[in-house]
N, C-alpha and C. Protein backbone atom coordinates (compact mmCIF):
# COMPACT_ATOMS: atom_id res chain seq x y z
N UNK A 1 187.28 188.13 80.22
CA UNK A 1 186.89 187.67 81.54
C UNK A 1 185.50 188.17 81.84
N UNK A 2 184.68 187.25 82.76
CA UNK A 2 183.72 187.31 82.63
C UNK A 2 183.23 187.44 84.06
N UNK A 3 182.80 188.73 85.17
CA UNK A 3 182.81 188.21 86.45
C UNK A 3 183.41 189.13 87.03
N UNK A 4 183.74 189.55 88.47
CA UNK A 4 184.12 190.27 89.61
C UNK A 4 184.95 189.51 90.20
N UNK A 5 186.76 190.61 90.46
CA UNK A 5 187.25 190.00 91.19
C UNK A 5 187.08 190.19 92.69
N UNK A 6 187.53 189.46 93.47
CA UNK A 6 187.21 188.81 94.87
C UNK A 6 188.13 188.95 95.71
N UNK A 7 188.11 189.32 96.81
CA UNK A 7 189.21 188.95 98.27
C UNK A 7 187.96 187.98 98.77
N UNK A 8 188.80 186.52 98.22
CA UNK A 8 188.25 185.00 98.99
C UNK A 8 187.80 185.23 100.73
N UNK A 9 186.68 184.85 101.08
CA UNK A 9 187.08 184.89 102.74
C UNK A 9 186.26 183.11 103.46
N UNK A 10 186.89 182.52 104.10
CA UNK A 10 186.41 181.30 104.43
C UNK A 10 185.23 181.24 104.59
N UNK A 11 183.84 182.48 105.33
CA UNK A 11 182.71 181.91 105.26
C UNK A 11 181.80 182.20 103.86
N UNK A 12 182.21 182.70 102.79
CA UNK A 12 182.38 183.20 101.63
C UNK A 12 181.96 181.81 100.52
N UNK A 13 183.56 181.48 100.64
CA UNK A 13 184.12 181.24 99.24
C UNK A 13 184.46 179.17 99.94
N UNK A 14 184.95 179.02 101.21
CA UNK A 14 185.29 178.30 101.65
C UNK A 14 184.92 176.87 101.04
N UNK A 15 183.70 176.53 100.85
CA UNK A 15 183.12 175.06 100.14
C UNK A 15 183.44 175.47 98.33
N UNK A 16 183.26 176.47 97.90
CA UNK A 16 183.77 176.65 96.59
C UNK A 16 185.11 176.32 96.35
N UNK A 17 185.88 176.69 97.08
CA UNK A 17 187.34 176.73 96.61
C UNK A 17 187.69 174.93 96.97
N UNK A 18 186.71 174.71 98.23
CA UNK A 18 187.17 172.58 98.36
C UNK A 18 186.89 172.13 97.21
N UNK A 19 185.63 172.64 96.36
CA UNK A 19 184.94 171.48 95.31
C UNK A 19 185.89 171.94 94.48
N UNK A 20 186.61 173.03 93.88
CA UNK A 20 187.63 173.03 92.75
C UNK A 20 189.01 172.18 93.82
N UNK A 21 189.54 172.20 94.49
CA UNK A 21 190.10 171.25 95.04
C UNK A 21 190.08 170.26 94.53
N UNK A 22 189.55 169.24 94.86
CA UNK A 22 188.49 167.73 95.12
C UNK A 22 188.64 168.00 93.53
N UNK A 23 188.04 168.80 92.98
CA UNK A 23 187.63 168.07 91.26
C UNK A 23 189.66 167.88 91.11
N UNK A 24 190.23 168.81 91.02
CA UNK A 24 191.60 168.83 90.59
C UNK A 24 192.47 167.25 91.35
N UNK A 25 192.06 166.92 92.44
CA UNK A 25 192.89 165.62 93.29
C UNK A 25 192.21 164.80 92.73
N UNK A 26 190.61 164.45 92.31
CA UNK A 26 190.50 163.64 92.05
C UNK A 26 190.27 163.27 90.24
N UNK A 27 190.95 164.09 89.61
CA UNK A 27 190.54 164.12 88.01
C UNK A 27 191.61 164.50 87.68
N UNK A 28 193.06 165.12 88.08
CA UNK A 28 194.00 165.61 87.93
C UNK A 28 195.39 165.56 88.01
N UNK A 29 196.48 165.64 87.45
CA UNK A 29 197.16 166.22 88.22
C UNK A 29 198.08 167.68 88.58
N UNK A 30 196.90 168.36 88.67
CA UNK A 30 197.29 169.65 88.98
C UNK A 30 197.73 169.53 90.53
N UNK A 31 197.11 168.83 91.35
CA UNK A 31 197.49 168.28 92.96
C UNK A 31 198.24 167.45 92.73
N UNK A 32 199.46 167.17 93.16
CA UNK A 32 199.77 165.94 93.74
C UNK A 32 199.48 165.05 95.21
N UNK A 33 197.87 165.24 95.23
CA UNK A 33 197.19 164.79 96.39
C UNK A 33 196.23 163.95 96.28
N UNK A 34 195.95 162.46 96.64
CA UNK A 34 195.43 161.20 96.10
C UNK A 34 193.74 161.78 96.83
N UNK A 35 193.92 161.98 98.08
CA UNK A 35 191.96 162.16 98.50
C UNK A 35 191.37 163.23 98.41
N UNK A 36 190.20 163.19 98.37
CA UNK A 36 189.41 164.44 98.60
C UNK A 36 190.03 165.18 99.76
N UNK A 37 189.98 166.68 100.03
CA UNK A 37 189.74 167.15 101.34
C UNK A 37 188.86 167.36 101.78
N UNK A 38 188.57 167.44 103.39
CA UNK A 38 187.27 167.43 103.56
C UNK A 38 187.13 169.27 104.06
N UNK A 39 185.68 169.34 104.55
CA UNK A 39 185.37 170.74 104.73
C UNK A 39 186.14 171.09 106.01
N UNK A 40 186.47 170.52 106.94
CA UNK A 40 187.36 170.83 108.13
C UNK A 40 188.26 171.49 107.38
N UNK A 41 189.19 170.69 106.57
CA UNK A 41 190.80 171.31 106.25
C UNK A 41 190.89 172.53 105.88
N UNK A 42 189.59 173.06 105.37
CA UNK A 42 189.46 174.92 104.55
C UNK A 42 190.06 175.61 105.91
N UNK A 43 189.45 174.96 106.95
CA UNK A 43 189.66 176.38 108.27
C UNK A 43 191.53 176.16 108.39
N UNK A 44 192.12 175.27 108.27
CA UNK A 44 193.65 175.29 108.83
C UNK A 44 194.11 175.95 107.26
N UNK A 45 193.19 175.90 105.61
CA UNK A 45 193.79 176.22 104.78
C UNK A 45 193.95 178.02 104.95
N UNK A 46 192.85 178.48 105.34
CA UNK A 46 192.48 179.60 105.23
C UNK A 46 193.30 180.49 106.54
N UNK A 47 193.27 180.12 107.41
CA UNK A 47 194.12 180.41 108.63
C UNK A 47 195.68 180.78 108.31
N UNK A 48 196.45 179.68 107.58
CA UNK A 48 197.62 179.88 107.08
C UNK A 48 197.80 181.04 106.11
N UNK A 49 196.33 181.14 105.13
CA UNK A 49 196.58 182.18 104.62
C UNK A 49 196.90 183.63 105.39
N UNK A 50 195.84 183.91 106.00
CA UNK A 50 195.32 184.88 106.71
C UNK A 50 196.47 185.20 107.96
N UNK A 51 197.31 184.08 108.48
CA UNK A 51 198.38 184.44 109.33
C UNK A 51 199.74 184.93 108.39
N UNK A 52 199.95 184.15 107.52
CA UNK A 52 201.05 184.88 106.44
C UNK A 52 200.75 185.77 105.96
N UNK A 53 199.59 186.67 106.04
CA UNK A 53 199.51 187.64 105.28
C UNK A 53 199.18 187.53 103.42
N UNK A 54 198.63 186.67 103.65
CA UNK A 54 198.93 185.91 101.61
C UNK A 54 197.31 185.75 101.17
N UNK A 55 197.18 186.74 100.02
CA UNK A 55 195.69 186.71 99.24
C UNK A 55 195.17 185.79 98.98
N UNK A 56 194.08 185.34 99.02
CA UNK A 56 193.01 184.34 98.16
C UNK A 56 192.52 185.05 97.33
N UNK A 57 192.13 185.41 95.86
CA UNK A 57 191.96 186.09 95.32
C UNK A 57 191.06 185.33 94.27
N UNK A 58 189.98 185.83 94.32
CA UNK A 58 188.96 184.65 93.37
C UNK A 58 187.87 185.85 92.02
N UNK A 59 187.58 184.71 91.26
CA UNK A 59 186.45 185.74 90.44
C UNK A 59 185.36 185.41 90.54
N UNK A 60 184.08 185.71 91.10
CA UNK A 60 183.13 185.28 90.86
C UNK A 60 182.12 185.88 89.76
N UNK A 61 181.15 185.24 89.87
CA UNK A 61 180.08 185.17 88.19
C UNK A 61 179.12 186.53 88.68
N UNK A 62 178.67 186.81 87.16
CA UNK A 62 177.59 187.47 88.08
C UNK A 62 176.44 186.95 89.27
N UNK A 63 176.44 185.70 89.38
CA UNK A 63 175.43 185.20 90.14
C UNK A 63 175.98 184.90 91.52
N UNK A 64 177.20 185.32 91.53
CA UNK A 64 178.13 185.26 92.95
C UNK A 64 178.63 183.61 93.11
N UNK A 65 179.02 182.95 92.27
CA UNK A 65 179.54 181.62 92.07
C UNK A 65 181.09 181.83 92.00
N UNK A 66 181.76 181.29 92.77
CA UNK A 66 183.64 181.05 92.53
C UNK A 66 183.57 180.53 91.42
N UNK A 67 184.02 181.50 90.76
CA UNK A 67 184.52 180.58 88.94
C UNK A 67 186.20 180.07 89.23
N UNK A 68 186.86 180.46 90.46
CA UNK A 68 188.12 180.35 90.28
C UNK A 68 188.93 180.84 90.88
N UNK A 69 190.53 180.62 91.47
CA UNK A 69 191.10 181.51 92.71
C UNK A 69 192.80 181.20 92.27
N UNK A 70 192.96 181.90 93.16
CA UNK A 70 195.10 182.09 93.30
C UNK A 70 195.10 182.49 94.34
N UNK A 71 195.53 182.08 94.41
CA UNK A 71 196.61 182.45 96.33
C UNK A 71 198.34 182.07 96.04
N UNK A 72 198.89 182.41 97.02
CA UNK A 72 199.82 181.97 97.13
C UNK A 72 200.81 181.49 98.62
N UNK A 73 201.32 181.10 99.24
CA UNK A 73 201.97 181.00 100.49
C UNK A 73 203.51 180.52 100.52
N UNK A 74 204.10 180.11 101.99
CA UNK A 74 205.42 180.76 101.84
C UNK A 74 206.07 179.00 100.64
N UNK A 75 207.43 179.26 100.37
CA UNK A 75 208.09 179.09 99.44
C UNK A 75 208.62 177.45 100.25
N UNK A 76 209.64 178.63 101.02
CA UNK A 76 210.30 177.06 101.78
C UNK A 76 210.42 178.24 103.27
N UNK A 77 210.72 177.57 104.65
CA UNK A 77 210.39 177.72 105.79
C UNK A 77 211.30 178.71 106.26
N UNK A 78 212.47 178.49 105.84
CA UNK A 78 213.63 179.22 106.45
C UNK A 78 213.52 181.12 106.22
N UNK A 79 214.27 181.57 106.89
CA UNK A 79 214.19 182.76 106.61
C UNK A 79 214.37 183.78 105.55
N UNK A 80 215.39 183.16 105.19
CA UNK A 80 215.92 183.72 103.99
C UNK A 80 215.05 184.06 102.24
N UNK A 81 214.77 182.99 102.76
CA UNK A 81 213.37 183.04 101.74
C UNK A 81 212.23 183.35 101.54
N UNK A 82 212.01 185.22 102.82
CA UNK A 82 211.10 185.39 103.27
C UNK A 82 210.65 186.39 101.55
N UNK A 83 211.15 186.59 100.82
CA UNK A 83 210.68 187.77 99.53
C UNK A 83 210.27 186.50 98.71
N UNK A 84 210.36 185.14 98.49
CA UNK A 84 210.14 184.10 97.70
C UNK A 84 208.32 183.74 98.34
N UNK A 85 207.64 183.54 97.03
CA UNK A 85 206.26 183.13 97.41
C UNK A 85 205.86 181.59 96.25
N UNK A 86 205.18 180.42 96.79
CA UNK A 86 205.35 179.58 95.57
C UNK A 86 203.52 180.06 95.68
N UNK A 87 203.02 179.84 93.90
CA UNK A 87 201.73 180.14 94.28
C UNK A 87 200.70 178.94 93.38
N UNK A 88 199.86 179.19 93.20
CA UNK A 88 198.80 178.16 92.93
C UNK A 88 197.32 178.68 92.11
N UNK A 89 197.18 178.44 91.14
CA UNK A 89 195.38 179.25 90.50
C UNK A 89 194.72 178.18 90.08
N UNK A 90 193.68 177.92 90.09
CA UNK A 90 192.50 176.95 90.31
C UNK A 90 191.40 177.61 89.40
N UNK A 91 191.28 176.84 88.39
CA UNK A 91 189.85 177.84 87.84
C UNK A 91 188.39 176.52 87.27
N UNK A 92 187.50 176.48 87.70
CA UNK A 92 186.18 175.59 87.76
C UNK A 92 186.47 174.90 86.51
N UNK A 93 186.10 173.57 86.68
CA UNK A 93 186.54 173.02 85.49
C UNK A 93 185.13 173.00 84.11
N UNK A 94 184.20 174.28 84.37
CA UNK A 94 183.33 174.20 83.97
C UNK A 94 183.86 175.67 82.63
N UNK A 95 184.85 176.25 83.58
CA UNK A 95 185.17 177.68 82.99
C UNK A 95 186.58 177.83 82.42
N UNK A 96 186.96 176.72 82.09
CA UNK A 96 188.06 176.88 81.55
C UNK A 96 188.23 177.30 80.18
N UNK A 97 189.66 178.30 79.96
CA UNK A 97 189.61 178.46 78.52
C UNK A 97 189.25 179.79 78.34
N UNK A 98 188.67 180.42 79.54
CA UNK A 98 187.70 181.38 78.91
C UNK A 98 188.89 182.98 79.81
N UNK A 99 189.98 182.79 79.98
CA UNK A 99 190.98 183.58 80.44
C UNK A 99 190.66 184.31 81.86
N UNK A 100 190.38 183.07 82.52
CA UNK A 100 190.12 183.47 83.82
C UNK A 100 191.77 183.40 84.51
N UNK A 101 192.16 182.30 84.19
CA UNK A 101 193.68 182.00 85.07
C UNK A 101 194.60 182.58 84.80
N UNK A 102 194.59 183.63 83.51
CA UNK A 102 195.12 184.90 83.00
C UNK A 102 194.80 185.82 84.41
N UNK A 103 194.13 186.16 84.31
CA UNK A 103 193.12 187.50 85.25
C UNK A 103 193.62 187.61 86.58
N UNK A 104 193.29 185.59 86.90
CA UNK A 104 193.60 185.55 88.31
C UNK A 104 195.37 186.07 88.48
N UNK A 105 195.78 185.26 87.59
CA UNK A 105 197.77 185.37 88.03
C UNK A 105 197.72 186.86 87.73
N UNK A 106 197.12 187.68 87.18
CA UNK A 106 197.78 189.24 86.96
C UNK A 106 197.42 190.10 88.41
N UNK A 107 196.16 189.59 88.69
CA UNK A 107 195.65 190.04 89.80
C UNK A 107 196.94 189.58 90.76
N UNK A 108 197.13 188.51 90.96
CA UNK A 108 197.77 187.75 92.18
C UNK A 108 199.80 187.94 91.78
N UNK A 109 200.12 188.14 91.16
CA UNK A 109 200.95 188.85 90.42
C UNK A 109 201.49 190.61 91.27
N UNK A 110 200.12 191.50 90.72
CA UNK A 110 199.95 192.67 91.58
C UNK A 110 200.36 192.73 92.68
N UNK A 111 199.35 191.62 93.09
CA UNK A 111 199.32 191.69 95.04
C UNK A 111 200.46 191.25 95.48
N UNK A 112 200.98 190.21 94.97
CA UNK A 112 202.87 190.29 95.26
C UNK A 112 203.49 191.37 94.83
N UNK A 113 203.65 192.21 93.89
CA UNK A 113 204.53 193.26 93.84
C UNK A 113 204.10 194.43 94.77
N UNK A 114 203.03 194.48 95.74
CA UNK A 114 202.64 194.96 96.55
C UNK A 114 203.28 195.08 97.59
N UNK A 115 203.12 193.46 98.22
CA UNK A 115 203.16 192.97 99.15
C UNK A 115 205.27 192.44 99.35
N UNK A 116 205.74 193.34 98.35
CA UNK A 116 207.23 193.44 98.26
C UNK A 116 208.02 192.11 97.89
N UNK A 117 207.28 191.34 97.37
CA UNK A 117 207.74 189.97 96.60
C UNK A 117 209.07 189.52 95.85
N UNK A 118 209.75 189.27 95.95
CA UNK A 118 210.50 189.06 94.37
C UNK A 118 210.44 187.89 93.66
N UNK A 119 210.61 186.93 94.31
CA UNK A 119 210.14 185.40 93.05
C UNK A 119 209.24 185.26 93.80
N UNK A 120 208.07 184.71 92.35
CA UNK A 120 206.90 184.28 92.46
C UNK A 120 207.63 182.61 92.12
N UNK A 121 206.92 181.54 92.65
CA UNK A 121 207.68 179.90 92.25
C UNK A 121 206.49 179.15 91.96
N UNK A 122 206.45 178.66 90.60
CA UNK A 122 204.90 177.89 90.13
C UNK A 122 205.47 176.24 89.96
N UNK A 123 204.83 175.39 90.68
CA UNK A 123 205.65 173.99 90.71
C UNK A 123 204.03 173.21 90.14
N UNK A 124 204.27 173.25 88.47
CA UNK A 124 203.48 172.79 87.35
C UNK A 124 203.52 171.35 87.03
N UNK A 125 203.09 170.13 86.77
CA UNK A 125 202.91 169.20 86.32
C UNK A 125 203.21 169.30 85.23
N UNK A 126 204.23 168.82 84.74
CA UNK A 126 205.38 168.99 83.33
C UNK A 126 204.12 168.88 82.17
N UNK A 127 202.94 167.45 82.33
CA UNK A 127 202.32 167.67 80.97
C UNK A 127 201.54 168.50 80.79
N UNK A 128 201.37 169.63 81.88
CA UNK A 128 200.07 170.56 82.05
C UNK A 128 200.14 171.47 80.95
N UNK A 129 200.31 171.54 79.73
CA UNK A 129 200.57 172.27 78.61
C UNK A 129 200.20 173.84 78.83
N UNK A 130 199.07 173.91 79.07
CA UNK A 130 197.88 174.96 79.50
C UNK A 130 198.52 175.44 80.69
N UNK A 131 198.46 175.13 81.90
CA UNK A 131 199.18 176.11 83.09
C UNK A 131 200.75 176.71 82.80
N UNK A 132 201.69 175.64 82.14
CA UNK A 132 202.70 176.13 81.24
C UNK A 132 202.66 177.56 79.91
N UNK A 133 201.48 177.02 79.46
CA UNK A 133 201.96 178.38 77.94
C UNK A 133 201.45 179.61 79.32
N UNK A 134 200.25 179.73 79.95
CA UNK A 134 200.15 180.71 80.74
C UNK A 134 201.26 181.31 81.59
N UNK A 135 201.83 180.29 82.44
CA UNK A 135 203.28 181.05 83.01
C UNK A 135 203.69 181.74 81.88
N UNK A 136 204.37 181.16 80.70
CA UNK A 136 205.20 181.56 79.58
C UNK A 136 204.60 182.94 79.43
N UNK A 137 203.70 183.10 79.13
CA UNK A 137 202.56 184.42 78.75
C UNK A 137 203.09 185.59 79.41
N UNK A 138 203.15 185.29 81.00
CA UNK A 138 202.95 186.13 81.42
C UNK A 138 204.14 186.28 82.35
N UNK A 139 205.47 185.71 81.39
CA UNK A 139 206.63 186.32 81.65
C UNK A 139 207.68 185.05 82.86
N UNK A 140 207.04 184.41 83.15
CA UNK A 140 207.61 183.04 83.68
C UNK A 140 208.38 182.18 82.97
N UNK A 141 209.57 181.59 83.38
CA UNK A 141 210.81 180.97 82.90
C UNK A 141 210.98 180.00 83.53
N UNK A 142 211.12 178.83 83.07
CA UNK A 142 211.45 177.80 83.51
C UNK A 142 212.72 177.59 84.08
N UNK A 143 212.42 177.14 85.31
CA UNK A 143 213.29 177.33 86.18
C UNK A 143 213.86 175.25 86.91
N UNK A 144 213.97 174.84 85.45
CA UNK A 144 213.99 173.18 86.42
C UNK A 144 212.69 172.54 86.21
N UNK A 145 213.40 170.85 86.00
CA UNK A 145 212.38 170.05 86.25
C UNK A 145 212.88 169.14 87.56
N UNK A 146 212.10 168.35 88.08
CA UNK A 146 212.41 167.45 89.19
C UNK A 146 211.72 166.20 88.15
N UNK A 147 212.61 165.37 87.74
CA UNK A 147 211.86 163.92 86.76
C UNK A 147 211.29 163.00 88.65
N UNK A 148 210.09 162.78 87.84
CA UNK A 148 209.26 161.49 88.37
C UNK A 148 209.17 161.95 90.33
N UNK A 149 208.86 163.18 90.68
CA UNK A 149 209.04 163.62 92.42
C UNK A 149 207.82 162.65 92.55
N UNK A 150 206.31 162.58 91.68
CA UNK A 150 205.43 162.29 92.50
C UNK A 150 205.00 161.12 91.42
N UNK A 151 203.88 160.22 91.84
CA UNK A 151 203.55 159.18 91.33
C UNK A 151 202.00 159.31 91.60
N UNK A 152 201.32 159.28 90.53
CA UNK A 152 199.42 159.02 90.57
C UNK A 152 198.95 158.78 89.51
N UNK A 153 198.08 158.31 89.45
CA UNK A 153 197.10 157.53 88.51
C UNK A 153 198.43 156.53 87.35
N UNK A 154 199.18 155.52 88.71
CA UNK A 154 200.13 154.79 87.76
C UNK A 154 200.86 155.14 87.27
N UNK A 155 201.19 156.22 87.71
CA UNK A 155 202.63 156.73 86.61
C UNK A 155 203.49 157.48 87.20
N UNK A 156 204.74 157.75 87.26
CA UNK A 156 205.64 158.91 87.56
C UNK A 156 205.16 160.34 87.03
N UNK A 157 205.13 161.21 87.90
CA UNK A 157 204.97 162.64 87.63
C UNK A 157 206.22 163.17 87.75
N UNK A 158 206.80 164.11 86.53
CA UNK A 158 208.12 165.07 87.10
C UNK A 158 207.09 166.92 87.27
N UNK A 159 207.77 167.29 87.45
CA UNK A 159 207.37 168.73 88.70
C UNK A 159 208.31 169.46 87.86
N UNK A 160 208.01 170.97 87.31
CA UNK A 160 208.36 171.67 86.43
C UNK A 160 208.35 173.10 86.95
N UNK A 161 209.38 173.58 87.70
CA UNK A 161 208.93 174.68 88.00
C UNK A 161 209.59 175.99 87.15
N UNK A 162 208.38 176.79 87.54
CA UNK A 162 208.44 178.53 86.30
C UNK A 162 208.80 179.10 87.56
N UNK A 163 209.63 180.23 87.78
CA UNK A 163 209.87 181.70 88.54
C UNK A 163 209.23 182.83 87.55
N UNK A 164 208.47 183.73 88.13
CA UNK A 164 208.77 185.01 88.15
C UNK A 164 210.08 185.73 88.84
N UNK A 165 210.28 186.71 88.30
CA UNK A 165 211.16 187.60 89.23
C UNK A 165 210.47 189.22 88.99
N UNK A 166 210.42 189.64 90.31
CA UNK A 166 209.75 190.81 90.19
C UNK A 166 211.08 191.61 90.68
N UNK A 167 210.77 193.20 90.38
CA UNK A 167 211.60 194.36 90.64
C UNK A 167 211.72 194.67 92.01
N UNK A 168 210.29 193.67 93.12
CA UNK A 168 210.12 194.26 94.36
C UNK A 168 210.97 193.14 95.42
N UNK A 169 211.59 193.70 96.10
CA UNK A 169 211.81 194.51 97.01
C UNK A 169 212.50 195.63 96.88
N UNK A 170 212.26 197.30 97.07
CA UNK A 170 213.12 197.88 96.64
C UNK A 170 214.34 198.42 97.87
N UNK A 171 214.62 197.80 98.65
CA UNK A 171 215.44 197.61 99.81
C UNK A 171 215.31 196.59 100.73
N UNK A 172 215.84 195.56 100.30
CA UNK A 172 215.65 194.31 100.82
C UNK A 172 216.82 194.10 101.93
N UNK A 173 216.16 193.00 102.85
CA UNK A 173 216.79 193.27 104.39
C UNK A 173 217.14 191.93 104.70
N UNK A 174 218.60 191.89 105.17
CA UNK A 174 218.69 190.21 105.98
C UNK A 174 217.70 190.38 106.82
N UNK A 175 217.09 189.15 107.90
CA UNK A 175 216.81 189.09 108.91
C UNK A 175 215.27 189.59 109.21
């Protein structure tokens, strides 16, 4: 790895983290999201972070460029599922390959076993070979596919999701 890691902050990192966005919706399907977003949506993205309590966690270059980020936010709404986090890593499609999305998930990994986590939930694009062997790597199990949830660029997408399970919470609480 090549670069400094980062606590992302919206007046920061904010147009960096849209253009890896935008390249991924519109070249990808790492999103299952057909338009660009625009620069408005960072402030409601970043807000959600920052009210859940949930890292943006990025690397930048030596020249202070976002090569790349992970975050993560909540799972599903209900309560119960407050130790469950689903998460997300994004790395420039200029810098791939070069074990940044390693770095980021160990980093972002950490900060959940921190932050008293126990499943981490990665919901992968079944042909994504590459975001797959990485879960695998780094201890992620396939946990389910959903055949054909989403549909883009003409085709059925099925949705593949990996769990972590971490050791944390070490006294976990209804309610």
């Amino acid at each position: 790895m090549s670069g400094s890691i980062v606590h992302c902050s919206f007046e920061r990192h904010a147009s960096a983290i849209l253009e890896i966005f935008n390249d991924a919706i519109l070249h990808s399907t790492a999103l299952y999201d057909y338009r660009a977003r625009t620069p408005e949506s960072m402030v409601g993205w970043f807000d959600a972070k920052r009210a859940g309590g949930f890292p943006v966690i990025g690397i930048e270059g030596n020249d202070g460029v976002l090569l790349g980020f992970a975050s993560y936010g909540t799972f599903r709404a209900w309560p119960a599922y407050k130790y469950t986090v689903e998460h997300s890593v994004y790395v420039h499609k200029d810098c791939r390959g070069r074990g940044l999305g390693r770095t980021l998930m160990q980093e972002l990994i950490a900060a959940a076993r921190q932050r008293e986590v126990h499943a981490m939930i990665g919901g992968i694009d079944a042909t994504n070979a590459a975001s797959i062997a990485l879960h695998e790597q780094l201890g992620f199990r396939h946990a389910g596919t959903l055949p054909q949830v989403g549909f883009k660029f003409g085709r059925w997408l099925d949705l593949a999701f990996y769990q972590l399970l971490l050791d944390t919470p070490s006294h976990p609480v209804d309610g």
